[in-house]
C-alpha atoms as a PDB file:
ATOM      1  CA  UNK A   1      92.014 -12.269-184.743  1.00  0.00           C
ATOM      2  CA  UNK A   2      93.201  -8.648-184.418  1.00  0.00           C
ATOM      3  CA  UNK A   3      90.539  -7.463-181.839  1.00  0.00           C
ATOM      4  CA  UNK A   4      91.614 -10.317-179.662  1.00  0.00           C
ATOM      5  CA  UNK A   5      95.222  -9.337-180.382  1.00  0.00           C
ATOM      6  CA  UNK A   6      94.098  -6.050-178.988  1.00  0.00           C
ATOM      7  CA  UNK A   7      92.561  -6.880-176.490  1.00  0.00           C
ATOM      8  CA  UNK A   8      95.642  -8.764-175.284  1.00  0.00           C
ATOM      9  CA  UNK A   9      97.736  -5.842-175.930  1.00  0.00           C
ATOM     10  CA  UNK A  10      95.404  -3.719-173.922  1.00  0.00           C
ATOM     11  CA  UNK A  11      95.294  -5.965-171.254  1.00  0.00           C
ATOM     12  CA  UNK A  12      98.659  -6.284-171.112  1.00  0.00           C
ATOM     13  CA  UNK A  13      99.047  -2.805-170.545  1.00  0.00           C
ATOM     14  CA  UNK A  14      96.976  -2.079-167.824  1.00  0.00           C
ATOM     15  CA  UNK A  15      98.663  -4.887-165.840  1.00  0.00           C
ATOM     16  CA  UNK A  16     102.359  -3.413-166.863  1.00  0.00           C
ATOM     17  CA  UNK A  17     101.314  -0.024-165.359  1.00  0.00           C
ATOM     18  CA  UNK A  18      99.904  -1.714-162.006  1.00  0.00           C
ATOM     19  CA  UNK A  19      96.487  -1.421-163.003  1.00  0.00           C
ATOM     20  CA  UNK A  20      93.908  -4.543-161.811  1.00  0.00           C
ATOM     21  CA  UNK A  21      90.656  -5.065-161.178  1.00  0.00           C
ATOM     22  CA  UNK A  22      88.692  -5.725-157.723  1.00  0.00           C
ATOM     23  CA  UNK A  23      86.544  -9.308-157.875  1.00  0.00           C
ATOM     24  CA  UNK A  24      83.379  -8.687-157.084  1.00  0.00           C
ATOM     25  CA  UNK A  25      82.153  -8.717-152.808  1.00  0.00           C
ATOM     26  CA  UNK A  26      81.016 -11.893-151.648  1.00  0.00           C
ATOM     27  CA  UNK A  27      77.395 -12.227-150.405  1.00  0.00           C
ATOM     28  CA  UNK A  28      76.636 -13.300-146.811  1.00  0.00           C
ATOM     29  CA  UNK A  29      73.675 -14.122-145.218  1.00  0.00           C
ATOM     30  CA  UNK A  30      73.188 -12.559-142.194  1.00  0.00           C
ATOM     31  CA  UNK A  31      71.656 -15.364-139.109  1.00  0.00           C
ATOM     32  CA  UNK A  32      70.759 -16.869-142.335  1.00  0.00           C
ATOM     33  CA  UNK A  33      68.224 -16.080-145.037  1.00  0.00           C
ATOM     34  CA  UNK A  34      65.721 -14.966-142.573  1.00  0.00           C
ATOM     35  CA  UNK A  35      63.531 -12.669-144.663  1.00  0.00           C
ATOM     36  CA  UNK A  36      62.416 -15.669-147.042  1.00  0.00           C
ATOM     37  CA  UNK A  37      59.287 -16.663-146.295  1.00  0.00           C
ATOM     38  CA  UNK A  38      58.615 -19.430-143.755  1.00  0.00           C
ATOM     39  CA  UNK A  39      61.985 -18.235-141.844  1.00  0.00           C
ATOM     40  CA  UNK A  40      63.418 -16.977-138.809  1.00  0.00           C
ATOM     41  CA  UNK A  41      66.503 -15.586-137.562  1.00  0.00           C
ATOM     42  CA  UNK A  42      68.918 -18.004-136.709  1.00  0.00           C
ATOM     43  CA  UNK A  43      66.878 -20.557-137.976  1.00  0.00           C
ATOM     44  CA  UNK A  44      67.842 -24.259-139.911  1.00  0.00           C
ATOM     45  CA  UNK A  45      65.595 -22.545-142.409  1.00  0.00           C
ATOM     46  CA  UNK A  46      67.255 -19.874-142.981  1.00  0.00           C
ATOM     47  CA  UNK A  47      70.739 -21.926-143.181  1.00  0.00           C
ATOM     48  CA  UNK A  48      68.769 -23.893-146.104  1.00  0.00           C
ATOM     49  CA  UNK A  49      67.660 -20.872-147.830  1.00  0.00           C
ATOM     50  CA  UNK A  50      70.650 -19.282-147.750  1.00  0.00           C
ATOM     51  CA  UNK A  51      72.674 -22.317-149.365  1.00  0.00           C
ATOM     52  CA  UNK A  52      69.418 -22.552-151.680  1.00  0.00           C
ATOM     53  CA  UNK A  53      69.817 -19.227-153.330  1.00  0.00           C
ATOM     54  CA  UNK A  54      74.072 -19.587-153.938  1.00  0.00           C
ATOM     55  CA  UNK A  55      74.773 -17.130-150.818  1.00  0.00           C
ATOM     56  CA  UNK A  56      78.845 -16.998-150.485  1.00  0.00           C
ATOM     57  CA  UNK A  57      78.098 -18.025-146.674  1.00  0.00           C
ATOM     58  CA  UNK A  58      75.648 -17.753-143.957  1.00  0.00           C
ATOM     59  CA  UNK A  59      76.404 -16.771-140.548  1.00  0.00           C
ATOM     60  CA  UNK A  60      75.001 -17.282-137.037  1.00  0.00           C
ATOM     61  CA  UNK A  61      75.367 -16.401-133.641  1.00  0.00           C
ATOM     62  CA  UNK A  62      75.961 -19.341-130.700  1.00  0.00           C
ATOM     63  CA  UNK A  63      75.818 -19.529-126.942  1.00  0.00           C
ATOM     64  CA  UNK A  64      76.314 -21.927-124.112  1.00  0.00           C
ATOM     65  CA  UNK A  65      73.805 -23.043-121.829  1.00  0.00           C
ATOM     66  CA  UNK A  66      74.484 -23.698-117.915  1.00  0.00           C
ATOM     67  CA  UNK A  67      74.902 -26.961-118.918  1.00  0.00           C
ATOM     68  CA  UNK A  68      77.694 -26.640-121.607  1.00  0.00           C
ATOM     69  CA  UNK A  69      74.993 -26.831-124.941  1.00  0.00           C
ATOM     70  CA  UNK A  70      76.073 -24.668-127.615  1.00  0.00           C
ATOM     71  CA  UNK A  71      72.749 -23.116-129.206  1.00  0.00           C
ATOM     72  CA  UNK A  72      72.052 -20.890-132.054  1.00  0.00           C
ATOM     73  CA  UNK A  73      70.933 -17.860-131.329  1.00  0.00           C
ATOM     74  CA  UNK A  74      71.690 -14.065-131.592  1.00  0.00           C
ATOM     75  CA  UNK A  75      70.004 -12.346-128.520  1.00  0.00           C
ATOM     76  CA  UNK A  76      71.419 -13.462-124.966  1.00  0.00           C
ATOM     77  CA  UNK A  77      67.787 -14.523-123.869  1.00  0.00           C
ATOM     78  CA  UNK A  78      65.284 -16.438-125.933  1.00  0.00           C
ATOM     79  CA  UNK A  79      61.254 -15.749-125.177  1.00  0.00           C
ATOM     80  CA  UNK A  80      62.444 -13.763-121.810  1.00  0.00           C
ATOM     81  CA  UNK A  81      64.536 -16.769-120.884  1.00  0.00           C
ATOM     82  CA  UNK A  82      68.390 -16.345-120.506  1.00  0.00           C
ATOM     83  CA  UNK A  83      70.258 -18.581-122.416  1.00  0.00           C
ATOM     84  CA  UNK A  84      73.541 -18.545-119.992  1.00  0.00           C
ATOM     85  CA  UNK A  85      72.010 -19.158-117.018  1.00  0.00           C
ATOM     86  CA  UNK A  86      69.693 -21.491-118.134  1.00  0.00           C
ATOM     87  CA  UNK A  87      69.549 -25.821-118.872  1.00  0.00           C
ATOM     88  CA  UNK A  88      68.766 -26.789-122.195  1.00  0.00           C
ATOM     89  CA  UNK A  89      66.181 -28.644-121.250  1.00  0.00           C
ATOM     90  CA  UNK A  90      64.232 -25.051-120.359  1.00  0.00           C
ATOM     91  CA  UNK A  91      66.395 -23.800-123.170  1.00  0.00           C
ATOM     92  CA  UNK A  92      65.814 -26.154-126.062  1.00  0.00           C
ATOM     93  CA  UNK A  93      61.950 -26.059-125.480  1.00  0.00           C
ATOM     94  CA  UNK A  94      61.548 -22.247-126.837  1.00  0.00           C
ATOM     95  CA  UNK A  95      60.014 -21.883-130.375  1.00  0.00           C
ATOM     96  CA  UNK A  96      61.018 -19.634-133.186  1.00  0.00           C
ATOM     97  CA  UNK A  97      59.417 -17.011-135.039  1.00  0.00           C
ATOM     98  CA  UNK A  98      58.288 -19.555-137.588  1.00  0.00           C
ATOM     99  CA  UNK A  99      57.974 -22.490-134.861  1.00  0.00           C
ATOM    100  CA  UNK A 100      61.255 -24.136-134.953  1.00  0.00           C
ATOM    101  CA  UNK A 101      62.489 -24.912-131.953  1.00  0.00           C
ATOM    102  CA  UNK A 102      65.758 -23.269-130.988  1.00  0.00           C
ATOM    103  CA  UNK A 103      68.394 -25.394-132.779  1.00  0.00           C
ATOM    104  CA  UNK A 104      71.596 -26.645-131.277  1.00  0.00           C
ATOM    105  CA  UNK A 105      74.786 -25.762-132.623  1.00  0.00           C
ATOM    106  CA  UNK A 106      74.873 -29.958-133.532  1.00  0.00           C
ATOM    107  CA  UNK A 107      71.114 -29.873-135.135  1.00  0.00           C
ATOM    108  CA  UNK A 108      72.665 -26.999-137.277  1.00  0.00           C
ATOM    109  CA  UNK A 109      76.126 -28.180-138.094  1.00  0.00           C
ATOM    110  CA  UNK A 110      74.472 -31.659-138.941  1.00  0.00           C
ATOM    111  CA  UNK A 111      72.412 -29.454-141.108  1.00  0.00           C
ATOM    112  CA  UNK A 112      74.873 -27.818-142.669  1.00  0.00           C
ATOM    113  CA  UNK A 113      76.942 -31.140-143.833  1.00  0.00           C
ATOM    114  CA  UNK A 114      73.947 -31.800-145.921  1.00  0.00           C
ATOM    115  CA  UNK A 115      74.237 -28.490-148.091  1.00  0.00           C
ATOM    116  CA  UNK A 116      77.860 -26.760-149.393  1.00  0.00           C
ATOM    117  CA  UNK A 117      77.439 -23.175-148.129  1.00  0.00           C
ATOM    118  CA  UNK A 118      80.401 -22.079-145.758  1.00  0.00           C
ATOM    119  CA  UNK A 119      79.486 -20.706-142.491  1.00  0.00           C
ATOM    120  CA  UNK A 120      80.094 -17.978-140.471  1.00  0.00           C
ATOM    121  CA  UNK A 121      79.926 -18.349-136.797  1.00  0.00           C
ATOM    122  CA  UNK A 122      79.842 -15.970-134.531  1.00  0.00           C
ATOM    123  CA  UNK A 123      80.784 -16.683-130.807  1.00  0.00           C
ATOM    124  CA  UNK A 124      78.925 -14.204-128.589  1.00  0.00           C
ATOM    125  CA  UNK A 125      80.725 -12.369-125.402  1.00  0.00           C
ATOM    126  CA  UNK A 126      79.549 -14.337-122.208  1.00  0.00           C
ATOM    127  CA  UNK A 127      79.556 -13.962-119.178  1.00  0.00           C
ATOM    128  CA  UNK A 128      82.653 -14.739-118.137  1.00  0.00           C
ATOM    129  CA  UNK A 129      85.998 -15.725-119.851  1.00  0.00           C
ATOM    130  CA  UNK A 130      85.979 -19.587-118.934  1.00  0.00           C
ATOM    131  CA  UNK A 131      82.486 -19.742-120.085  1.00  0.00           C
ATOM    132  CA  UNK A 132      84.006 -18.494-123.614  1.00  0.00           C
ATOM    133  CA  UNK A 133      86.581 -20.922-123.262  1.00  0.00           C
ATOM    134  CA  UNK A 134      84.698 -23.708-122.630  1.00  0.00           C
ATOM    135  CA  UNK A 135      82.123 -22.496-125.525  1.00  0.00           C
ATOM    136  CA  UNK A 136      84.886 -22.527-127.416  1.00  0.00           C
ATOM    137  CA  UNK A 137      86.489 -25.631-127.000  1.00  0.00           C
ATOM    138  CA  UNK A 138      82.840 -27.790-127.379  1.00  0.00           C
ATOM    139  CA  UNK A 139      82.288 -25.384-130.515  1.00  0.00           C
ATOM    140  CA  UNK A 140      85.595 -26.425-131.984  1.00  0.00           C
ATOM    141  CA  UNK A 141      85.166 -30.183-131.444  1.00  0.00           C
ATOM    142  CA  UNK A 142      81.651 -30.579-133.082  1.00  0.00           C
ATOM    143  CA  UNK A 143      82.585 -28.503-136.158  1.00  0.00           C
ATOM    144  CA  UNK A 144      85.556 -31.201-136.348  1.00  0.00           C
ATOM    145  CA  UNK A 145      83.013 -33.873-136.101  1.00  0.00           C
ATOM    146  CA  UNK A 146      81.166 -33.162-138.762  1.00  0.00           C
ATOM    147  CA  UNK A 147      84.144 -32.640-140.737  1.00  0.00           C
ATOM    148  CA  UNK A 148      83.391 -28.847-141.194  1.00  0.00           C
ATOM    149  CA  UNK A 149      86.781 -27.186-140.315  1.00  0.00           C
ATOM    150  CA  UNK A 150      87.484 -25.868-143.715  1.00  0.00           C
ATOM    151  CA  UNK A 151      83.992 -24.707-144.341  1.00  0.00           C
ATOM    152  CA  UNK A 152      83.884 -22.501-141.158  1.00  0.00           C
ATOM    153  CA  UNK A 153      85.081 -19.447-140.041  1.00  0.00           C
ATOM    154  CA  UNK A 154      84.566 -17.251-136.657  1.00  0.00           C
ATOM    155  CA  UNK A 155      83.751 -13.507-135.752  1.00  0.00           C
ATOM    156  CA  UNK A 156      83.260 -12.082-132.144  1.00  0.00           C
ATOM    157  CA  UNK A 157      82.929  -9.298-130.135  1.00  0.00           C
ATOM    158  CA  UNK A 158      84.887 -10.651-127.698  1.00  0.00           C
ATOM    159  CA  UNK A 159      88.874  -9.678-127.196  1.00  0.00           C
ATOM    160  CA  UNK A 160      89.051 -12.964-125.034  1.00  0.00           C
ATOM    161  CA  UNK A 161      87.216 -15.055-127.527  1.00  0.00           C
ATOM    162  CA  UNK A 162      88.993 -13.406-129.679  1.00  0.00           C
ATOM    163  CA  UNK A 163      92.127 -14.647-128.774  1.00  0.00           C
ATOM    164  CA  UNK A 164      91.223 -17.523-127.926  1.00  0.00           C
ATOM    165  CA  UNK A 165      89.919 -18.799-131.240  1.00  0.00           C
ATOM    166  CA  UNK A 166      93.366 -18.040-132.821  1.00  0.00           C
ATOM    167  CA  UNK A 167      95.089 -19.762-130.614  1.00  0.00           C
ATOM    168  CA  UNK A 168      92.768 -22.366-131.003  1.00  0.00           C
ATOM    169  CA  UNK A 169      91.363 -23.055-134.750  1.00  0.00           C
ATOM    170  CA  UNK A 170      93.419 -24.948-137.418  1.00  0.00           C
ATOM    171  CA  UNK A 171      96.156 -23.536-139.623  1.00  0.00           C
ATOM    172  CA  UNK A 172      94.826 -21.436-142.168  1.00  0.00           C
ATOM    173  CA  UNK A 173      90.963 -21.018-140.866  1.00  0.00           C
ATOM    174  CA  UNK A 174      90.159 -17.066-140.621  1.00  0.00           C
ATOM    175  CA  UNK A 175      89.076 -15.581-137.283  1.00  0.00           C
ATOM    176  CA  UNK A 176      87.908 -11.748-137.574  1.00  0.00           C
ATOM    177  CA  UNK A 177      87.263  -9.165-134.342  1.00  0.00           C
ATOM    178  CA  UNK A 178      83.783  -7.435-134.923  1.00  0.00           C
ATOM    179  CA  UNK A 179      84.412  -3.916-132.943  1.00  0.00           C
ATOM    180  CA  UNK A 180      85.774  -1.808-135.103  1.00  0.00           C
ATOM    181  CA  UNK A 181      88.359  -0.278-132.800  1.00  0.00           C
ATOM    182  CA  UNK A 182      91.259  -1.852-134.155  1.00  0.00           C
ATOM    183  CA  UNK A 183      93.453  -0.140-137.060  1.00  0.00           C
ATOM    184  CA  UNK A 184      94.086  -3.087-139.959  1.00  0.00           C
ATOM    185  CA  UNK A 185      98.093  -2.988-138.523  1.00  0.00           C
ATOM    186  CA  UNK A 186      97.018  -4.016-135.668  1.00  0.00           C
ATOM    187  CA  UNK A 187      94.591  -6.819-136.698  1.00  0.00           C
ATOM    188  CA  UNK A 188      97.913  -7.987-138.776  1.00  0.00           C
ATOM    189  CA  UNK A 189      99.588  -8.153-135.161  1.00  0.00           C
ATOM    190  CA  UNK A 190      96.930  -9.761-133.803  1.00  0.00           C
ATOM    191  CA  UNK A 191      96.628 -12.520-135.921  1.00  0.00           C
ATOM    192  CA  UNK A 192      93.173 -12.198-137.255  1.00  0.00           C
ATOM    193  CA  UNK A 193      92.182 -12.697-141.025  1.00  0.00           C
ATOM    194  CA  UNK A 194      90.939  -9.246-141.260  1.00  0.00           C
ATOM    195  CA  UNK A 195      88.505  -6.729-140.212  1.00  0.00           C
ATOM    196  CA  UNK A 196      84.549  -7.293-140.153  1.00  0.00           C
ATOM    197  CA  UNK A 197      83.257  -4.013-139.178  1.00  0.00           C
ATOM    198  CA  UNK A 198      79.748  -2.401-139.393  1.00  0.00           C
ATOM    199  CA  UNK A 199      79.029   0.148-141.893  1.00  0.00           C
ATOM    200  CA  UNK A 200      78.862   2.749-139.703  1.00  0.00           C
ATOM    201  CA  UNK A 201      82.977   2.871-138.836  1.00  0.00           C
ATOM    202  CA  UNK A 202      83.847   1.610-142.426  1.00  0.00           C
ATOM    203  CA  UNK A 203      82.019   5.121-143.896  1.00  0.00           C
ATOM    204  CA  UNK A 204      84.439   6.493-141.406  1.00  0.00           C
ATOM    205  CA  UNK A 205      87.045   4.797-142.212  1.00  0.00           C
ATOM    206  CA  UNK A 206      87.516   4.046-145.980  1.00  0.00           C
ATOM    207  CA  UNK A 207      91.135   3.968-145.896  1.00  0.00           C
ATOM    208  CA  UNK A 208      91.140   0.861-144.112  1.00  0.00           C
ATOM    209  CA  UNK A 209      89.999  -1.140-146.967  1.00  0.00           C
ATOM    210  CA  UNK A 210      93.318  -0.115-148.896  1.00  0.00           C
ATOM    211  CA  UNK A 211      95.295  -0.886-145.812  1.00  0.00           C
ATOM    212  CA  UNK A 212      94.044  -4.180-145.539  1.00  0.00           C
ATOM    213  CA  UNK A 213      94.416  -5.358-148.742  1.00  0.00           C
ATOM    214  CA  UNK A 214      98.336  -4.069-148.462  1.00  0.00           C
ATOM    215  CA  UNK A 215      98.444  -5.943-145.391  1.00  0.00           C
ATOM    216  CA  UNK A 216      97.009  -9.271-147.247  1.00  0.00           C
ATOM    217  CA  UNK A 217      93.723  -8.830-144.925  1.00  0.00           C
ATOM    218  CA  UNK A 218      90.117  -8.737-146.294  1.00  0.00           C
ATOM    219  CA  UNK A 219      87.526  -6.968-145.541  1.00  0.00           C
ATOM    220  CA  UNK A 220      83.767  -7.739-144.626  1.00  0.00           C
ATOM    221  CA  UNK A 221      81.269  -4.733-144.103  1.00  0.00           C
ATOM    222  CA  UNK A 222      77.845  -5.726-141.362  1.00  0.00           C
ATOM    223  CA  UNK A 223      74.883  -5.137-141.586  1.00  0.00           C
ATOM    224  CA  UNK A 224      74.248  -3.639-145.576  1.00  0.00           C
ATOM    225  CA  UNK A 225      70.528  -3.479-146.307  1.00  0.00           C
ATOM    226  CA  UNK A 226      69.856  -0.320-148.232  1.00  0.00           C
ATOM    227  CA  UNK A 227      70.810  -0.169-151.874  1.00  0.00           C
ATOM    228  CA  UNK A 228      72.667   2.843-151.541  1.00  0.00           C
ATOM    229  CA  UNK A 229      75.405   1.337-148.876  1.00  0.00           C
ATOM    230  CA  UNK A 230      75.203  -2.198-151.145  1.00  0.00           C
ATOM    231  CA  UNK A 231      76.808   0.158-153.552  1.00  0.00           C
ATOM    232  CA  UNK A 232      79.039   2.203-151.662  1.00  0.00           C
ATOM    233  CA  UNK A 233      80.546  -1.008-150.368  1.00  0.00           C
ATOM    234  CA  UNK A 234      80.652  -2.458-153.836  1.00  0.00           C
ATOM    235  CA  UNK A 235      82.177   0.346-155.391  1.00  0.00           C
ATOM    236  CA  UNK A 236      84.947   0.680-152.558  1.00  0.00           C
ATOM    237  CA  UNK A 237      85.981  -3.064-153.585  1.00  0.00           C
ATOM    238  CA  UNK A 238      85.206  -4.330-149.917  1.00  0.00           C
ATOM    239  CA  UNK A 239      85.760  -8.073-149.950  1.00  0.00           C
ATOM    240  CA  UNK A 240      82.567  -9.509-148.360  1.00  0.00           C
ATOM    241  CA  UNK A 241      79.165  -7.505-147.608  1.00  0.00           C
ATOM    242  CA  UNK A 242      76.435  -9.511-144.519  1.00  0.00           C
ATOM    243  CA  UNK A 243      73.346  -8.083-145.100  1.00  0.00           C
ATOM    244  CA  UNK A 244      69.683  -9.362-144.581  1.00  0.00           C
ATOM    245  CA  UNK A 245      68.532  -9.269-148.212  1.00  0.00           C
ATOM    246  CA  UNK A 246      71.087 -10.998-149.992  1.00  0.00           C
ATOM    247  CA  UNK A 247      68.793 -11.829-152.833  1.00  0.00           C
ATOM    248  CA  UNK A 248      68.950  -8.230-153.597  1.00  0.00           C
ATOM    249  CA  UNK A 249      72.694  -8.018-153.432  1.00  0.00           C
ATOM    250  CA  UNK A 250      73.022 -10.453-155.665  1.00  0.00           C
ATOM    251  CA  UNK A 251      70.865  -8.972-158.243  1.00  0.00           C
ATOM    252  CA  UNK A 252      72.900  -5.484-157.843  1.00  0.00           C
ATOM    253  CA  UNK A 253      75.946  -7.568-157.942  1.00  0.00           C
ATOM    254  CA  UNK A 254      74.257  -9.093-161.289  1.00  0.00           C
ATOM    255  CA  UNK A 255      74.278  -5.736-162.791  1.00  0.00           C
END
């Protein structure tokens, strides 16, 4: 009875002289658990295996064929084939590193109902504004469908998808600029949930992740794969951390 009386006392303190304590990141996988055996970037594999191991989220990159499909994907071309410019019949035949086919943003979202990992989706910069606007809008309506609004955010490189997404997602979904040339004020103005920036500025830049917090914005830190930067970002009380071996995160994490 008097160590817990202590330990209340002690707590008690630390809180009275504006002392707390940072939860732990959040691990996501990045195009998925792609490393695990028998997966692929961008895979429904790697969506699986990423929900199968307790990952906070798993993200993924779309596009939109000539034809208005929305297909996951990260590069803009598939097997030498460009995914913009091209039909998804000629689109939808290319395999995989481990075979699958390239899934559909449906195939994947239908995928994704099945399991309860949120996503991450990442809308890439196309072509051309109305192309990003109509990805946009098709994107929007079949994560509705599957009844997967409040189990998705988005990310993008593009200050035109960007704003568009705001303007466009429900109350209270996140939407976060990937560039990393935006001060966290200004991603306040903008309207975005917070910054998602690659290592690379955020070792430049450690402030920020003060600044956002002040500003009620989090922070996520792409792509972490060494042990050393796991660390740097845990110990700097960064929010989330995408990184491609998010088994080993959470075992650090663990520790």
């Amino acid at each position: 009875m008097k160590l817990t009386k202590s330990l209340v006392a002690a707590t008690a303190l630390l809180l009275g002289a504006g002392i707390s304590y940072a939860a732990q990141p959040k691990v996501i996988a990045h195009r998925g658990y792609w490393e695990a055996p028998g997966s692929a970037q961008n895979s429904i594999r790697s969506l699986v295996k990423a929900d199968s191991i307790g990952c906070f989220a798993s993200e993924f990159d779309v596009w939109r064929t000539k034809d208005g499909i929305i297909v996951v994907n990260h590069d803009p071309t598939i097997n030498g084939v460009n995914i913009e410019s091209s039909t998804a019949d000629v689109i939808l035949q290319q395999k995989l590193a481990n075979g699958e086919t390239i899934p559909t943003l449906e195939e994947y979202l239908q995928t994704a109902q099945k399991l309860t990992i949120p996503l991450v989706l990442e809308l890439k910069s196309h072509n051309s504004n109305e192309n990003e606007r109509n990805a946009i809008r098709e994107i929007l309506a079949l994560v509705k469908k599957y009844g997967l609004e409040n189990r998705t955010e988005y990310i993008t490189f593009s200050k035109n998808g960007f704003n568009t997404l705001v303007s466009s997602v429900p109350q209270g979904v996140g939407v976060q600029y990937l560039s990393g040339d935006y001060i966290p004020a200004q991603v306040k103005q903008m309207k975005g949930k917070g910054i998602d920036y690659s290592l690379k500025v955020m070792r430049k830049h450690p402030e920020w992740i003060k600044e956002c917090h002040d500003l009620g914005l989090t922070v996520n830190v792409w792509t972490v794969n060494k042990p050393e930067d796991m660390q740097w970002c845990i110990d700097n009380g960064v929010d989330y951390i995408t990184t491609n071996f998010p088994e080993q995160l959470q075992q650090m994490l663990k520790k």
